[in-house]
Protein backbone atom coordinates (compact mmCIF):
# COMPACT_ATOMS: atom_id res chain seq x y z
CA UNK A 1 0.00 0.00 0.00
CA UNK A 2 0.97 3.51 -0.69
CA UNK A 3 2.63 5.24 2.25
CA UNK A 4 0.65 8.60 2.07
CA UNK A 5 -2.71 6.62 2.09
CA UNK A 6 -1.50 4.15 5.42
CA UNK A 7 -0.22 7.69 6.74
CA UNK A 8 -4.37 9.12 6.05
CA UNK A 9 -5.77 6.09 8.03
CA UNK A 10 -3.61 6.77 11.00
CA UNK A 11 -3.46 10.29 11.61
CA UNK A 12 -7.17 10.55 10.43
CA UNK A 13 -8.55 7.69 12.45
CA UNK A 14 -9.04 8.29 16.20
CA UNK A 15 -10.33 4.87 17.25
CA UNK A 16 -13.48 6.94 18.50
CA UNK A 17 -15.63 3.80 17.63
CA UNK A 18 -18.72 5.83 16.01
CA UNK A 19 -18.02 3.71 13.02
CA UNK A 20 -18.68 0.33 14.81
CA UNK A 21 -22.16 -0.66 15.61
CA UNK A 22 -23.76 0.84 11.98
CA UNK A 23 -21.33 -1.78 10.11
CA UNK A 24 -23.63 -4.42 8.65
CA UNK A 25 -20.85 -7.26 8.82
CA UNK A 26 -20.04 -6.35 12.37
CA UNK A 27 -23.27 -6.46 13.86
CA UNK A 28 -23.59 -9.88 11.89
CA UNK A 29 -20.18 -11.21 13.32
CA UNK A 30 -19.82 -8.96 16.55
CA UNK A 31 -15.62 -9.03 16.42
CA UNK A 32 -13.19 -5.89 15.88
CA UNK A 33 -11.74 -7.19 12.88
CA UNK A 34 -14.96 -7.20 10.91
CA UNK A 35 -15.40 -3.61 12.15
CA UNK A 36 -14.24 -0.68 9.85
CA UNK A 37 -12.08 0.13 12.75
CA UNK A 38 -10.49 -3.04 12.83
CA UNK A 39 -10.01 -3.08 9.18
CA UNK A 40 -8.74 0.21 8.72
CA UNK A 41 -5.99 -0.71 11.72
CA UNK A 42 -5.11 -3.78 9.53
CA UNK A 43 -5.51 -2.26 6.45
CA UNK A 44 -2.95 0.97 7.89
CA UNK A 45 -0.05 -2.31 9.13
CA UNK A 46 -0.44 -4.24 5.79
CA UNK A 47 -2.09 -7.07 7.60
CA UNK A 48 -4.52 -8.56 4.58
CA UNK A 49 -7.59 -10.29 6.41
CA UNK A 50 -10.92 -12.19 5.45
CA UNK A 51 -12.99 -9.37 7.20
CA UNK A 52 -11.87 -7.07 3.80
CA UNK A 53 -14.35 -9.12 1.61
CA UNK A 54 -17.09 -8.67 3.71
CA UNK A 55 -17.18 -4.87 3.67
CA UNK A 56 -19.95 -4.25 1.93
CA UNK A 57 -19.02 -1.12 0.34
CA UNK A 58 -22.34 0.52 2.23
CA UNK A 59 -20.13 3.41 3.44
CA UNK A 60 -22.23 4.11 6.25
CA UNK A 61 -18.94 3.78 8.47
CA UNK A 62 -17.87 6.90 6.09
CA UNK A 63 -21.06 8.96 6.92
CA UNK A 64 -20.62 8.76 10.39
CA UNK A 65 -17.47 9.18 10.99
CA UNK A 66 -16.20 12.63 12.59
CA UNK A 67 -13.42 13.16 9.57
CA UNK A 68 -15.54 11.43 7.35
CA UNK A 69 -13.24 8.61 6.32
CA UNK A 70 -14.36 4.91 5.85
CA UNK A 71 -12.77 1.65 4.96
CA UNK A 72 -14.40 1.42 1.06
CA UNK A 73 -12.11 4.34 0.63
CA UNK A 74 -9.35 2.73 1.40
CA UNK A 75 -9.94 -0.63 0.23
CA UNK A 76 -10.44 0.45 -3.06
CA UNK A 77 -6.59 1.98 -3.34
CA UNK A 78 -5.43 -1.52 -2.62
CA UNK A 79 -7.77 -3.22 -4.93
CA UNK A 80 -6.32 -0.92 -7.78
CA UNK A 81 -2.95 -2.28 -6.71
CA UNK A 82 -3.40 -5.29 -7.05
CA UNK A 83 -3.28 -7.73 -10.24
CA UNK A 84 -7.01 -8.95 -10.77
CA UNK A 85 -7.78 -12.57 -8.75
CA UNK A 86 -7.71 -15.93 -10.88
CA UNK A 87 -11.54 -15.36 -11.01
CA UNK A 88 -12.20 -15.08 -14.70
CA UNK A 89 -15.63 -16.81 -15.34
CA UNK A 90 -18.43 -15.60 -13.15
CA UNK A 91 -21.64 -17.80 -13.44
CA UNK A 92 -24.46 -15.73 -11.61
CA UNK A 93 -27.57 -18.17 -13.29
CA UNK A 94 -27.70 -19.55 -9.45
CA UNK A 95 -28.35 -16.05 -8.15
CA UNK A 96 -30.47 -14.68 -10.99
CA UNK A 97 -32.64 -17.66 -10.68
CA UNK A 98 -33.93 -16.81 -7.73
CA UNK A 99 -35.86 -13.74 -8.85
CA UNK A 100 -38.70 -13.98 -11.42
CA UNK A 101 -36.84 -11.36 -14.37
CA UNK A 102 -39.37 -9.48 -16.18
CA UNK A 103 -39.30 -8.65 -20.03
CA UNK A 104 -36.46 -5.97 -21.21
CA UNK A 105 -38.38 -2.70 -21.83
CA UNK A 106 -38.38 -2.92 -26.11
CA UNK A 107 -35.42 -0.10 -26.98
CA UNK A 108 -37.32 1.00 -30.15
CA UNK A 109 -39.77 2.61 -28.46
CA UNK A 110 -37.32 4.98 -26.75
CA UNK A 111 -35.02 7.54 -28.58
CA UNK A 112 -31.51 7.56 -28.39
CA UNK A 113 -31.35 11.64 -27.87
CA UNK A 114 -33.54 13.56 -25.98
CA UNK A 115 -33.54 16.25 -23.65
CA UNK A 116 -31.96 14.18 -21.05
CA UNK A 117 -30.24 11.13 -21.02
CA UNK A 118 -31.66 8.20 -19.21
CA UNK A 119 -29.14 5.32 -18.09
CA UNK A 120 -30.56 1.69 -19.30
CA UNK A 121 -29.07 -0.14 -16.12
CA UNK A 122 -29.50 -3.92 -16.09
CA UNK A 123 -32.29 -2.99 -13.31
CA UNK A 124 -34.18 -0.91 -15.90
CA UNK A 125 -33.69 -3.77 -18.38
CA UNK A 126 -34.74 -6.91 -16.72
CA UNK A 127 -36.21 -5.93 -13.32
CA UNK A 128 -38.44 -2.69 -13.12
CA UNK A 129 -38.64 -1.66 -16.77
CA UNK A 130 -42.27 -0.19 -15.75
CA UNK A 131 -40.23 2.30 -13.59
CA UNK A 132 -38.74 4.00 -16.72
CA UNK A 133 -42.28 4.32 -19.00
CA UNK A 134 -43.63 5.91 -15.68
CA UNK A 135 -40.97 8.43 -15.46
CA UNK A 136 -41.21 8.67 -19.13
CA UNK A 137 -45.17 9.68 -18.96
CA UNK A 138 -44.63 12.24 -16.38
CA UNK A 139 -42.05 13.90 -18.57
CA UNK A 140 -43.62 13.63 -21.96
CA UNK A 141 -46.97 15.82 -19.94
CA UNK A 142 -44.09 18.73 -19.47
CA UNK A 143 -42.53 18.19 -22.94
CA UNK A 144 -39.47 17.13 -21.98
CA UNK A 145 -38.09 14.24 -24.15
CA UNK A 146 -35.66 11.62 -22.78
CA UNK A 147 -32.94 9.65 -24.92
CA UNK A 148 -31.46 5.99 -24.10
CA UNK A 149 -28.55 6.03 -26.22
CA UNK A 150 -27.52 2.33 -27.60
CA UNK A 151 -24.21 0.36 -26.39
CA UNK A 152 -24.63 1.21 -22.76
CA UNK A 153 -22.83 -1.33 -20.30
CA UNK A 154 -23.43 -2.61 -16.43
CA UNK A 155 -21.56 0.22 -14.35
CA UNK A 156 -19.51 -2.95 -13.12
CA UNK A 157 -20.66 -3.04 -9.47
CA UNK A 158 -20.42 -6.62 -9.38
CA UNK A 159 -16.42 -6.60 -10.96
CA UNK A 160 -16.21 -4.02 -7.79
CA UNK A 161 -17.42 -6.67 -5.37
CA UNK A 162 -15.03 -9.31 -7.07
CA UNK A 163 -12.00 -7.19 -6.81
CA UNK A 164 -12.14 -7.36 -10.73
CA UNK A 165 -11.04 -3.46 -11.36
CA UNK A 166 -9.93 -4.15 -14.81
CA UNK A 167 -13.14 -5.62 -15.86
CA UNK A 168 -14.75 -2.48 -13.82
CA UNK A 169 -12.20 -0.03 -15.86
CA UNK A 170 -13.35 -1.45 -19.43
CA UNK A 171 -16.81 -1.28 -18.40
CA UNK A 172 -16.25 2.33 -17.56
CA UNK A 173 -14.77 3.09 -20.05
CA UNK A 174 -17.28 1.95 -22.78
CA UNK A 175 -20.12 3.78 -21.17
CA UNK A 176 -17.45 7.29 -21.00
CA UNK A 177 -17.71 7.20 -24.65
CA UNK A 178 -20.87 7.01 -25.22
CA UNK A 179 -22.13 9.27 -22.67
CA UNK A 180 -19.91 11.89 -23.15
CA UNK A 181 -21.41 12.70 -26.75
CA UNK A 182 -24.65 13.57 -24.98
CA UNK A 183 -25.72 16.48 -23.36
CA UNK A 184 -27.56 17.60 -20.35
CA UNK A 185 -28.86 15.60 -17.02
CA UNK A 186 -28.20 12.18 -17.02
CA UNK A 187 -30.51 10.17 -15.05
CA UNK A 188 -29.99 7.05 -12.97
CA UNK A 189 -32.80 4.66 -11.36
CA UNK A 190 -30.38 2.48 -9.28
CA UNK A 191 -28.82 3.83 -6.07
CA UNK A 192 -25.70 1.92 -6.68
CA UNK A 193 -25.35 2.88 -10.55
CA UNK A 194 -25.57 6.07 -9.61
CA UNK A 195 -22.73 6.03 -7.01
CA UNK A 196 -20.47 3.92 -9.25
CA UNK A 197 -21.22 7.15 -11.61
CA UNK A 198 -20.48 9.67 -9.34
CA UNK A 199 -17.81 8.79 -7.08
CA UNK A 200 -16.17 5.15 -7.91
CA UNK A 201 -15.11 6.09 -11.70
CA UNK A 202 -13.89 9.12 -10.80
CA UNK A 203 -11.70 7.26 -7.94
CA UNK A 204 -10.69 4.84 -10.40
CA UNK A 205 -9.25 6.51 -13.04
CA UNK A 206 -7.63 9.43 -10.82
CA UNK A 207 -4.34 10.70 -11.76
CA UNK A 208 -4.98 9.14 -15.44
CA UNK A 209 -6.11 10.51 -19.06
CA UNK A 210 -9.49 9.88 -17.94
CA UNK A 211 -10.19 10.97 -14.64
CA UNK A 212 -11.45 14.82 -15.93
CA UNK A 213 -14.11 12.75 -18.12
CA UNK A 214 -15.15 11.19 -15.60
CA UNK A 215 -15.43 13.62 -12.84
CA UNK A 216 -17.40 16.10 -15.64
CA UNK A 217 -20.08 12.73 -16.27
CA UNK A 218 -20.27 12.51 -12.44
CA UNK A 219 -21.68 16.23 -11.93
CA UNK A 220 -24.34 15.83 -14.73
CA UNK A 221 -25.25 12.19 -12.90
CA UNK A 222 -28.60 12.49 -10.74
CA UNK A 223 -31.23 10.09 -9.23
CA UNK A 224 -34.74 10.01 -10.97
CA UNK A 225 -35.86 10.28 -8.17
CA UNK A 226 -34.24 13.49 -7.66
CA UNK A 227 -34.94 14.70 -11.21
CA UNK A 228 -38.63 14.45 -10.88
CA UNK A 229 -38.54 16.61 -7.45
CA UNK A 230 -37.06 19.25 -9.69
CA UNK A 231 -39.67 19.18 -12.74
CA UNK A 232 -42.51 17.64 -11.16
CA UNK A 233 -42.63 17.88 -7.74
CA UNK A 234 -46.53 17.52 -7.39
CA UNK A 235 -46.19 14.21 -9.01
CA UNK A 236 -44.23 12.65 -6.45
CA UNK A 237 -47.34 13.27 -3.66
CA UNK A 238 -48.72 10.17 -5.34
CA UNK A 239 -45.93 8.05 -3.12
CA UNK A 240 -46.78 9.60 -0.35
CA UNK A 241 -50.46 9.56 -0.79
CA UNK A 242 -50.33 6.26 -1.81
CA UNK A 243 -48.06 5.26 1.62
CA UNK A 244 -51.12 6.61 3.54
CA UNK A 245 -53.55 4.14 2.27
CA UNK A 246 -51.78 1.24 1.84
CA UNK A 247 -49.36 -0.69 3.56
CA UNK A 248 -46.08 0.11 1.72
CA UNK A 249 -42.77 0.79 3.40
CA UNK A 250 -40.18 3.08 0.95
CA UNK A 251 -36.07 1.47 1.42
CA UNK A 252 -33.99 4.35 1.41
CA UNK A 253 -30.62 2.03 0.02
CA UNK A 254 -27.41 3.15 1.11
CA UNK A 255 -25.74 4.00 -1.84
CA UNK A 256 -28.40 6.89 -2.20
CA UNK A 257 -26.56 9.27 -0.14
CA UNK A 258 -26.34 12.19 -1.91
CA UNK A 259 -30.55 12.42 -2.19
CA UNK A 260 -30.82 11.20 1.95
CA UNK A 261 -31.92 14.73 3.54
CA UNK A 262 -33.68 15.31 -0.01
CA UNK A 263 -35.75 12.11 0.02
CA UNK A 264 -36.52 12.70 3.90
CA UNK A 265 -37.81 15.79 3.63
CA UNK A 266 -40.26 14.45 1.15
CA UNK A 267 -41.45 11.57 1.90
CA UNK A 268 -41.34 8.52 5.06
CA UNK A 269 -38.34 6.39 4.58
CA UNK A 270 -36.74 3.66 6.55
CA UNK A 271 -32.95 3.31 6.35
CA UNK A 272 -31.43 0.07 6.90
CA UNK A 273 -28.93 -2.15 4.72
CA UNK A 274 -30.23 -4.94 2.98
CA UNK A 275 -26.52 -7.03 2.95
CA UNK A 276 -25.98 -6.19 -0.25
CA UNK A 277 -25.76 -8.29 -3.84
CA UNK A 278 -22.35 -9.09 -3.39
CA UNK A 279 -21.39 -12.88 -4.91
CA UNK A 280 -19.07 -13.55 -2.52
CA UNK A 281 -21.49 -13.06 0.48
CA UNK A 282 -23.92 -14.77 -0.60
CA UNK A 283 -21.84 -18.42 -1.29
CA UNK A 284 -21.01 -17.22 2.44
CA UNK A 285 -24.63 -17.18 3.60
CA UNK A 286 -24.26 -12.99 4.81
CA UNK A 287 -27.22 -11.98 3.47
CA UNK A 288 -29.47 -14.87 5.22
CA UNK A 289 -27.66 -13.97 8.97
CA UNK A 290 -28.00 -9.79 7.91
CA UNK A 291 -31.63 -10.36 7.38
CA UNK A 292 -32.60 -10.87 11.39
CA UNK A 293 -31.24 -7.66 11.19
CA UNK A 294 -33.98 -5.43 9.04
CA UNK A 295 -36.85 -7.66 8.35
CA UNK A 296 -38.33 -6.49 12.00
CA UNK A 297 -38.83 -3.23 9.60
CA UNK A 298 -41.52 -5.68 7.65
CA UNK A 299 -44.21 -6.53 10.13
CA UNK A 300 -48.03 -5.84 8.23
CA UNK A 301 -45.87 -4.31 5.02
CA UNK A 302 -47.77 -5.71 1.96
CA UNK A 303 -45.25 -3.41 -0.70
CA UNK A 304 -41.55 -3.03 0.17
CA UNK A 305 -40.13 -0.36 -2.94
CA UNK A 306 -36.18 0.42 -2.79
CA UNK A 307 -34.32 2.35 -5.37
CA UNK A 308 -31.93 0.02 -6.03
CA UNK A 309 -31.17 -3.31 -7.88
CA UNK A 310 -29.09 -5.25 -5.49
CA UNK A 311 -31.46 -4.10 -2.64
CA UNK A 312 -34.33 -5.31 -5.22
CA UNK A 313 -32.48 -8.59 -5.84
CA UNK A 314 -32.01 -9.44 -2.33
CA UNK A 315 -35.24 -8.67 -1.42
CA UNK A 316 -37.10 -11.10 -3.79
CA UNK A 317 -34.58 -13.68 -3.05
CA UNK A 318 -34.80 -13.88 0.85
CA UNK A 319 -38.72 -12.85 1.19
CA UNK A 320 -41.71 -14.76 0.60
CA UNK A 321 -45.13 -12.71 -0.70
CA UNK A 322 -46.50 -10.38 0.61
CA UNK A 323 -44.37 -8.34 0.78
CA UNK A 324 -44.74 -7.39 -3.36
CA UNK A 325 -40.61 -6.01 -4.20
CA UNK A 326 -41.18 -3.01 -6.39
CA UNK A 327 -38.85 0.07 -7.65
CA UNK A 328 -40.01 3.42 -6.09
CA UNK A 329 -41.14 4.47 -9.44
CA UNK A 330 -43.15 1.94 -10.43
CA UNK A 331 -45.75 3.63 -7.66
CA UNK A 332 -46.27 6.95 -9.80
């Protein structure tokens, strides 16, 4: 590890603790090494430990902390150092199996150029494509025109949770090309797409060719969510109306953090970490044991809508109906 960054985690880190009990892993596992304190103290002495691939890359340790550093930070300077693992075939047919996919939204229907450019996530593709001809209606009654332009790619979250940075890096780059020939907002329905926009590619590719291109694409990046509040405000009182006569509970996902005191403001949200899609976890049986953890939040809930696809998958893989696993959107 670089010397300036194990110099950062030591005089930045004051072993205050703040960070430990809203860790996901450690309140699954309850030891110091699966804390981001713990990590960041091996991390900092070069000390490589099985805790690291259980972070979840939540970055709630990061929000709370009093200099606002967290072990994802971190973490991902070493991952860049290293060579990518011998993993080079990922099957995820066990993991996709588990969720009933629903038909990709048809792409001739939607315009490559428009007033703003919409990102066609796989979550948008194969999960909630009902979310994007909602969003789509309620623009199209202001005249406002959106564009899905062709040859877009997975932001690579799941090469992040692999430690597979290359394969994240030609992802990246792919959808830099293509969205830097448009113009305007460009608009994300995924809470983690949206932070892989905004603050992983620009980590990525710092110090390189690429990292201005990025950082420009990550200012123009915004939630739908957080479009819609600025061009059609009224039409997101149907959520909240429509929380107040049924039983539906809105996730606020973690990777969302940029909208949090935007999204609070606005409507009732409960805030708690679903374990996250990561592979790895799952062969480990996280997500089951992280479960005890939120589904308390559940009790008489007969709609549970996130803004997020991991948080989506998880959700329809470890509940049983009701409740129904819908995208915030698809409620408009």
């Amino acid at each position: 590890m670089k010397e300036e960054i194990k110099e950062k985690i030591l005089n930045l880190c004051n072993l205050c603790g703040k960070c430990v009990p809203v860790c996901p892993s450690y309140r699954v596992y309850k030891k110091e090494s699966f804390s981001p304190r713990g990590r960041l103290f091996l991390l900092s002495h070069e000390i490589e430990h099985k805790s690291f691939e259980f972070c979840l890359f939540c970055e709630r340790c990061e929000r709370i902390c009093p200099h606002h550093i967290g072990f994802p930070t971190f973490y991902l300077e070493k991952l860049k150092e290293k060579e990518n693992p011998l993993l080079t075939f990922l099957n995820l047919n066990n993991l996709i199996n588990l969720i009933n996919l629903k038909k990709e939204l048809p792409t001739k229907i939607i315009k490559e150029e428009g007033e703003i450019t919409v990102y066609y996530s796989c979550g948008l593709k194969y999960l909630y494509p009902s979310a994007l001809e909602r969003f789509e209606k309620v623009l199209k009654k202001r005249g406002i025109s959106i564009g899905v332009p062709k040859g877009l790619v997975c932001c690579g979250a799941i090469f992040l949770s692999l430690g597979l940075i290359s394969n994240l890096k030609e992802n990246a780059l792919k959808n830099l090309e293509i969205l830097e020939k448009t113009k305007g907002p460009f608009v994300i329905f995924c809470a983690t797409c949206l932070w892989m926009f905004k603050k992983i590619y620009p980590q990525v590719f710092k110090d390189t060719k690429y990292e201005k291109g990025f950082i420009e694409l990550s200012k123009r990046a915004i939630s739908a969510y957080n479009y819609l509040s600025l061009k059609a405000e009224d039409e997101l009182k149907i959520l909240e109306e429509k929380k107040l006569r049924e039983n539906i509970l809105f996730h606020l996902p973690c990777h969302l953090t940029e909208d949090f005191n935007l999204i609070k403001n606005k409507i009732e949200t409960r805030d708690f970490c679903c374990g996250s899609a990561k592979f790895f976890l799952w062969l480990k049986g996280f997500q089951k044991e992280n479960k005890g953890l939120w589904v308390k939040n559940l009790e008489n809930i007969e709609i549970l809508a996130t803004f997020c696809t991991g948080c989506y998958i998880n959700f329809n893989a470890l509940l049983k109906k009701p409740p129904l696993i819908l995208h915030w959107l698809e409620l408009l």
